[in-house]
N, C-alpha and C. Protein backbone atom coordinates (compact mmCIF):
# COMPACT_ATOMS: atom_id res chain seq x y z
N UNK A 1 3.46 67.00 -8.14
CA UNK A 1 2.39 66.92 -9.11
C UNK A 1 2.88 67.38 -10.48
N UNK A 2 3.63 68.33 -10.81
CA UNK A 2 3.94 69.33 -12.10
C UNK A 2 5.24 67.97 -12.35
N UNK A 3 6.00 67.52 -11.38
CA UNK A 3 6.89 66.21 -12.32
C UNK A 3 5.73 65.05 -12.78
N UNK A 4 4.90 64.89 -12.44
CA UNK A 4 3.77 63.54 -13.02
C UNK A 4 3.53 63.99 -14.37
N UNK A 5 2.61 65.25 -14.24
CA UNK A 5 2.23 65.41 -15.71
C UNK A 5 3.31 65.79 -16.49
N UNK A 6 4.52 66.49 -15.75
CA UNK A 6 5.83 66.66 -16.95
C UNK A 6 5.91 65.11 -17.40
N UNK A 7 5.72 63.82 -16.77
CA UNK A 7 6.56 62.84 -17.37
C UNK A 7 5.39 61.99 -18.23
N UNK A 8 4.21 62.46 -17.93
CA UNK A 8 3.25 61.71 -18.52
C UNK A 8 3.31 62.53 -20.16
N UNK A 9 3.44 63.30 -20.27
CA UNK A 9 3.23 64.24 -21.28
C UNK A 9 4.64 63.98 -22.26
N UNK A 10 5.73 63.75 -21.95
CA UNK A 10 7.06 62.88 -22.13
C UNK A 10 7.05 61.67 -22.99
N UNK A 11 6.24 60.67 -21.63
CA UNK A 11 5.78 59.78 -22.38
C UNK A 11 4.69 59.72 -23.44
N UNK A 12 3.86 60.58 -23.32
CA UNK A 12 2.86 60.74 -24.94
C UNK A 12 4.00 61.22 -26.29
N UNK A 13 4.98 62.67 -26.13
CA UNK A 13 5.40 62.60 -27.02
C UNK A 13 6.32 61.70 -27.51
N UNK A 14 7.10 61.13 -26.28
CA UNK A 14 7.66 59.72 -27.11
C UNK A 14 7.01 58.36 -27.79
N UNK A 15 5.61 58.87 -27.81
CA UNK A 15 5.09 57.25 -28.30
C UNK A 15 4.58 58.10 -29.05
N UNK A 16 4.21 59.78 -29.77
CA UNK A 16 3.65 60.34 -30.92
C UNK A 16 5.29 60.22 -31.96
N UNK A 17 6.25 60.19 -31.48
CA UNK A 17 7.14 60.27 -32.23
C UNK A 17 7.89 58.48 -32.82
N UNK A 18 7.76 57.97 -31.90
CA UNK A 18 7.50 56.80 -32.19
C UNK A 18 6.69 56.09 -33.29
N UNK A 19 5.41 56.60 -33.33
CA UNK A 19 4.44 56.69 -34.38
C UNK A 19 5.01 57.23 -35.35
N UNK A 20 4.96 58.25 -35.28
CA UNK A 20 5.51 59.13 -36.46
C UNK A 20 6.77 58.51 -37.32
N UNK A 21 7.92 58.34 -36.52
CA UNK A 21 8.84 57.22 -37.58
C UNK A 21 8.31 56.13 -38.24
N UNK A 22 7.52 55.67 -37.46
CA UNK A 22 6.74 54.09 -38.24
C UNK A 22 6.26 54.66 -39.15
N UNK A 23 5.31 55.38 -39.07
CA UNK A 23 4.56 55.91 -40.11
C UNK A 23 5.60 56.60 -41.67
N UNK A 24 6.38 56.95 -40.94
CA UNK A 24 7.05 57.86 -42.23
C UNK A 24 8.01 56.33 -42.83
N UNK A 25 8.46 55.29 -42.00
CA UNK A 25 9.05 54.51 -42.75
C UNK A 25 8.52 53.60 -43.61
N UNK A 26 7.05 53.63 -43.47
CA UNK A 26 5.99 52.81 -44.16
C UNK A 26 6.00 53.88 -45.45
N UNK A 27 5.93 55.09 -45.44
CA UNK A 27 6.24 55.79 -46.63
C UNK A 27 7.02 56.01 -47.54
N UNK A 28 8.02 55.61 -46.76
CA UNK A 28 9.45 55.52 -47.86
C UNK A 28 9.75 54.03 -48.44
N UNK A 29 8.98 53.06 -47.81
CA UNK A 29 9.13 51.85 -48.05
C UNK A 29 8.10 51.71 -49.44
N UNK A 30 6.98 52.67 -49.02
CA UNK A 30 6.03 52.97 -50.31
C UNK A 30 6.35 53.47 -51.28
N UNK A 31 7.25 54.28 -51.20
CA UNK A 31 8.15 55.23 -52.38
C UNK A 31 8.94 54.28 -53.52
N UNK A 32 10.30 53.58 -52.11
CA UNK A 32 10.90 52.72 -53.00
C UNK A 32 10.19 51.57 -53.65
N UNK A 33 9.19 51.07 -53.35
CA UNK A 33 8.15 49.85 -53.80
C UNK A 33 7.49 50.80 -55.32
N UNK A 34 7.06 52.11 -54.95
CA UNK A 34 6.91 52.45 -56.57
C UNK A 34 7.89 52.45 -57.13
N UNK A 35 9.14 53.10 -57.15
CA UNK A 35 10.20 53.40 -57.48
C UNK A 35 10.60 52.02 -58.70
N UNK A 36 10.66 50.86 -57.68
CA UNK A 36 11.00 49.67 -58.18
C UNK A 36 10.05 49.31 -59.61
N UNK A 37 8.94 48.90 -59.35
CA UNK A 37 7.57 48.91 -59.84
C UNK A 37 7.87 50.00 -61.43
N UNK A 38 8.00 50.68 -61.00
CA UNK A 38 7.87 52.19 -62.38
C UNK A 38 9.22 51.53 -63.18
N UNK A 39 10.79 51.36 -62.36
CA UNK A 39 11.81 50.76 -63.13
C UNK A 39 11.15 49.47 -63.78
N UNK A 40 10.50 48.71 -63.30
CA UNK A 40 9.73 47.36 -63.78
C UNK A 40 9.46 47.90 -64.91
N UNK A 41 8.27 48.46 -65.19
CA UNK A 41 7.14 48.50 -66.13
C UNK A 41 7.99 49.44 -67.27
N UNK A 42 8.98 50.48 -67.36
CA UNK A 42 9.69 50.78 -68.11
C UNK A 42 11.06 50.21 -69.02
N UNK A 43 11.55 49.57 -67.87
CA UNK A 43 12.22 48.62 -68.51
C UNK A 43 11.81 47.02 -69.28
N UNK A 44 10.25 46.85 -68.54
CA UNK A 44 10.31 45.38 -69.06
C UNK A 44 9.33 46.00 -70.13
N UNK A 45 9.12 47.01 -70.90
CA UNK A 45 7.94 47.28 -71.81
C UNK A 45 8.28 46.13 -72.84
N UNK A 46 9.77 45.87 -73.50
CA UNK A 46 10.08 44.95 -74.39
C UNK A 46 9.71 44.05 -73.94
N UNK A 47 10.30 43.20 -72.73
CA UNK A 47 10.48 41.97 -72.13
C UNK A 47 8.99 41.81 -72.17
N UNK A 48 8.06 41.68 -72.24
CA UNK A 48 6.86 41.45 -71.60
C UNK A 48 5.88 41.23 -73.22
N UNK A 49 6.65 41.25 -73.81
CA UNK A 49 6.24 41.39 -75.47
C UNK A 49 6.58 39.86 -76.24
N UNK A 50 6.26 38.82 -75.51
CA UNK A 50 6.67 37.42 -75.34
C UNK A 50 6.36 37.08 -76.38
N UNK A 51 5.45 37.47 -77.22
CA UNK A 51 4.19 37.22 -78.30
C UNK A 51 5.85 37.33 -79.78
N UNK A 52 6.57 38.33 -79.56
CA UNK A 52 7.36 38.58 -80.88
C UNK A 52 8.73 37.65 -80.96
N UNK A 53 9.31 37.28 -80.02
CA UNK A 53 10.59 36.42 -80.01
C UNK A 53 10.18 35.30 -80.86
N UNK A 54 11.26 34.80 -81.82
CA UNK A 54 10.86 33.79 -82.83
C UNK A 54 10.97 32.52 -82.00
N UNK A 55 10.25 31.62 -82.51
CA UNK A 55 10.29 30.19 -81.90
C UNK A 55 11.30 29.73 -81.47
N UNK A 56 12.18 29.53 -82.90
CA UNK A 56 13.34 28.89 -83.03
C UNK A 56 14.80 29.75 -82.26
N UNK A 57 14.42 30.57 -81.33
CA UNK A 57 15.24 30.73 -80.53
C UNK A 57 15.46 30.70 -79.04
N UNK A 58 13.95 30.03 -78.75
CA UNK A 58 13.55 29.79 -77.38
C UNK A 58 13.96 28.30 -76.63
N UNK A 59 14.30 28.36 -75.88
CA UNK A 59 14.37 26.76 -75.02
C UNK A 59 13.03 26.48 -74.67
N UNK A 60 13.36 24.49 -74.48
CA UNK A 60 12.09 24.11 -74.00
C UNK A 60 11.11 24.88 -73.05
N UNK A 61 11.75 25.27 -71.97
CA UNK A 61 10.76 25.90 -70.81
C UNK A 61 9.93 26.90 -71.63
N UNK A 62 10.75 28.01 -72.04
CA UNK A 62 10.14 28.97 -73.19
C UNK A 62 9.06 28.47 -74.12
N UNK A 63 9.54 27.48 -75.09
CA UNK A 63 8.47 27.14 -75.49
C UNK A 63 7.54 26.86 -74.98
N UNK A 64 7.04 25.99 -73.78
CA UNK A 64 6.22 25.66 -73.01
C UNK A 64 5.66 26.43 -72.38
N UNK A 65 6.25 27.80 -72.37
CA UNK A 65 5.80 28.63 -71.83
C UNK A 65 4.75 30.13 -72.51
N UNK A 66 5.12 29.79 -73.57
CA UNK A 66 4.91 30.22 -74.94
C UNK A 66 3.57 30.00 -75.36
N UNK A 67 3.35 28.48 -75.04
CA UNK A 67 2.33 27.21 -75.63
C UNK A 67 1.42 27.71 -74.30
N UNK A 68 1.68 28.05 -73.11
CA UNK A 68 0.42 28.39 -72.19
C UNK A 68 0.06 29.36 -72.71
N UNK A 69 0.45 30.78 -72.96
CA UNK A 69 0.55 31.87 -72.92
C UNK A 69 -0.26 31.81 -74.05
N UNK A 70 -0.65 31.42 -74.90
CA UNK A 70 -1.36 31.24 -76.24
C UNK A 70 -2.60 30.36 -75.77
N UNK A 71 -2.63 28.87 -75.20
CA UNK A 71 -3.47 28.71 -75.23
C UNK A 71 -4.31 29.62 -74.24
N UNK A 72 -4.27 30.24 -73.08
CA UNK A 72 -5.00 30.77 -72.15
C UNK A 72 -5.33 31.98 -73.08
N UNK A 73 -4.75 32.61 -73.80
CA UNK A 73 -5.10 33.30 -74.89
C UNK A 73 -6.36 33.21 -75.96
N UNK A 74 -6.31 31.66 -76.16
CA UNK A 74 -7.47 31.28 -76.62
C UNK A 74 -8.17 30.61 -75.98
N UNK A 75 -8.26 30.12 -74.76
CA UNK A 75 -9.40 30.11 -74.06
C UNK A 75 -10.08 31.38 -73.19
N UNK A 76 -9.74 33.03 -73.51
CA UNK A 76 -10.18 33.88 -73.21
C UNK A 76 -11.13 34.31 -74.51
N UNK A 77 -10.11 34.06 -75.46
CA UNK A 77 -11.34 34.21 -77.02
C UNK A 77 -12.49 33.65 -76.93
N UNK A 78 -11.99 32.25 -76.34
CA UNK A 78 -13.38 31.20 -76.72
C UNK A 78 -14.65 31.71 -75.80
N UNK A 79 -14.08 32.34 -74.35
CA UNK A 79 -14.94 32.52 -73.30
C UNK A 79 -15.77 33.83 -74.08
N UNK A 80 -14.64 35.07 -74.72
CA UNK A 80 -15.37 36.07 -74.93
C UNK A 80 -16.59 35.87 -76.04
N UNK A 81 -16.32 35.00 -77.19
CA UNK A 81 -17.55 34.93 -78.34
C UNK A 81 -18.30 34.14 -77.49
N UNK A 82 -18.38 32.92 -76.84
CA UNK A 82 -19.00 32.36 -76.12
C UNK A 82 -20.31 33.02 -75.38
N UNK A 83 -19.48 34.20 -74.54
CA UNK A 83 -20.10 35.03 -73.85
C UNK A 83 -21.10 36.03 -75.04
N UNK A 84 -20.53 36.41 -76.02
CA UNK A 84 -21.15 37.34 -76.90
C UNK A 84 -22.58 36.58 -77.58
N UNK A 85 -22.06 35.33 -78.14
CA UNK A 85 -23.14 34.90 -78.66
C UNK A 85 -24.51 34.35 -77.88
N UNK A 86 -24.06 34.08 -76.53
CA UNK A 86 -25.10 34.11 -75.36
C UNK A 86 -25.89 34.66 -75.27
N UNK A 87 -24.78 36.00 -75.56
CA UNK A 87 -25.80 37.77 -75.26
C UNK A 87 -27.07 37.91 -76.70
N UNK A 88 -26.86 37.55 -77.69
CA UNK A 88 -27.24 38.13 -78.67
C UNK A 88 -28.26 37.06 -78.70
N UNK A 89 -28.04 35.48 -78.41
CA UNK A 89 -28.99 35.01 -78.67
C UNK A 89 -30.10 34.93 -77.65
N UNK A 90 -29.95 35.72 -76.53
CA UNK A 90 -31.04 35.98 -75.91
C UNK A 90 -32.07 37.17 -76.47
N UNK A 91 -30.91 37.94 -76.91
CA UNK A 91 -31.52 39.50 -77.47
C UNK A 91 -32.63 38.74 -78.71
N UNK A 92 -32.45 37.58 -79.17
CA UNK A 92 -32.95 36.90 -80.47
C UNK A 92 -34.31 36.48 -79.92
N UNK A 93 -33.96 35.94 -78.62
CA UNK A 93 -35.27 34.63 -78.04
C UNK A 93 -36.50 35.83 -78.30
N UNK A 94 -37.87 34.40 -78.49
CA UNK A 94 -38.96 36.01 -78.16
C UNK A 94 -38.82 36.26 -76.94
N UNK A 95 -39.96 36.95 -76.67
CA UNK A 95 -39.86 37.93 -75.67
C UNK A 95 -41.13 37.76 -74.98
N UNK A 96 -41.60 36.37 -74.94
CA UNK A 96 -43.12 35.87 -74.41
C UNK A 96 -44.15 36.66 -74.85
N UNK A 97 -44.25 37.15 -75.77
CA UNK A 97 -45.92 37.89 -76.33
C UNK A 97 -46.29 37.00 -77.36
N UNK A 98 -45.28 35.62 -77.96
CA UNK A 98 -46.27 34.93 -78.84
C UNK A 98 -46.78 34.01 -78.31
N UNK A 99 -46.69 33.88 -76.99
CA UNK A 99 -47.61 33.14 -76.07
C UNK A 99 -48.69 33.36 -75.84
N UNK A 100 -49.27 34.30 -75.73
CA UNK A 100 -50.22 35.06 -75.76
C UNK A 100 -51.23 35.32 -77.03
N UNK A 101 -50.55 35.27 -77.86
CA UNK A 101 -51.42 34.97 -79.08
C UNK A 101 -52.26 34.09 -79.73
N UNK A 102 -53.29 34.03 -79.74
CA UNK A 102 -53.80 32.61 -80.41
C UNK A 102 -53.43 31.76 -81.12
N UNK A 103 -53.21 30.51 -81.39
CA UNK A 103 -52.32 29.39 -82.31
C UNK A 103 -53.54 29.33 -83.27
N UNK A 104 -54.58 29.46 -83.03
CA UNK A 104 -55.94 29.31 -84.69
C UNK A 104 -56.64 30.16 -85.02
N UNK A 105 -55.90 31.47 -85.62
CA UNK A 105 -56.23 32.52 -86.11
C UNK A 105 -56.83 32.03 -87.89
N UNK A 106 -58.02 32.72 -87.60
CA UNK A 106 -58.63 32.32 -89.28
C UNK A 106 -57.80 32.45 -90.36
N UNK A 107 -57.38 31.79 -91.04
CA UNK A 107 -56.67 32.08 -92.34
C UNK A 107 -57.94 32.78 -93.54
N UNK A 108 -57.33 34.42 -93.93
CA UNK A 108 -57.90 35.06 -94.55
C UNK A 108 -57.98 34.30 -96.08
N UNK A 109 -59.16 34.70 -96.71
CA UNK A 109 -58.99 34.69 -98.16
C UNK A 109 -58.17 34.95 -98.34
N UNK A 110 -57.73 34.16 -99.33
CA UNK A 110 -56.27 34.74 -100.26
C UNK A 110 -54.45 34.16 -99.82
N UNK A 111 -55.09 33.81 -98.65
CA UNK A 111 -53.83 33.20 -97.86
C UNK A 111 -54.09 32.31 -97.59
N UNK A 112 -52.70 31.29 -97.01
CA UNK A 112 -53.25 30.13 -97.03
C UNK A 112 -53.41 28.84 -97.43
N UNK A 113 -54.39 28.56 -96.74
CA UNK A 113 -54.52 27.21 -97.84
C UNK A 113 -55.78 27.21 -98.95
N UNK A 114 -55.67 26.61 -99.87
CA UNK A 114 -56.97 26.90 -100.80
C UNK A 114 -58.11 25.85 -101.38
């Protein structure tokens, strides 16, 4: 009986340790994946600044690539005033209370027609 549970207990810590490497190699795999990532974003701070390289030193692809990068640029402009002036001209619409109002209100003396 005391060899069963010695080997059952064996086998748990070999499948907690088992775990445990997986687990820790998913962490270091997480490490180097920032690692990489952080070298990315520090080194490409220039590279990524596509907007400043002069025309006339780019190849076709570049240019073309250039020419998206601008227009999607301005079709985010167009979306954002688009979107803005939406907003404002609702803020403009009435607000249904001149519905409610009478359309043949007496015209006072003095106003009007005469």
């Amino acid at each position: 009986m005391h060899a069963l549970i010695e080997a059952h207990r064996t086998v748990r810590i070999n499948k907690l340790i088992q775990l445990y490497n997986e687990v820790q190699s998913q962490i270091d795999a997480s490490h180097e994946t920032q690692k990489v990532l952080a070298q990315q974003i520090t080194s490409g701070t220039n590279s990524n600044r596509w907007w400043e390289t002069p025309l006339d030193q780019l190849n076709p692809r570049e240019l073309y690539e250039r020419y998206s990068h601008f227009s999607k640029l301005l079709d985010l402009f167009h979306f954002s005033r688009s979107k803005k002036i939406a907003i404002v001209s609702s803020m403009l619409a009435p607000t249904g209370l001149a519905k409610d109002a009478p359309t043949n209100f007496p015209l006072s003396q003095g106003h009007g027609r005469q």
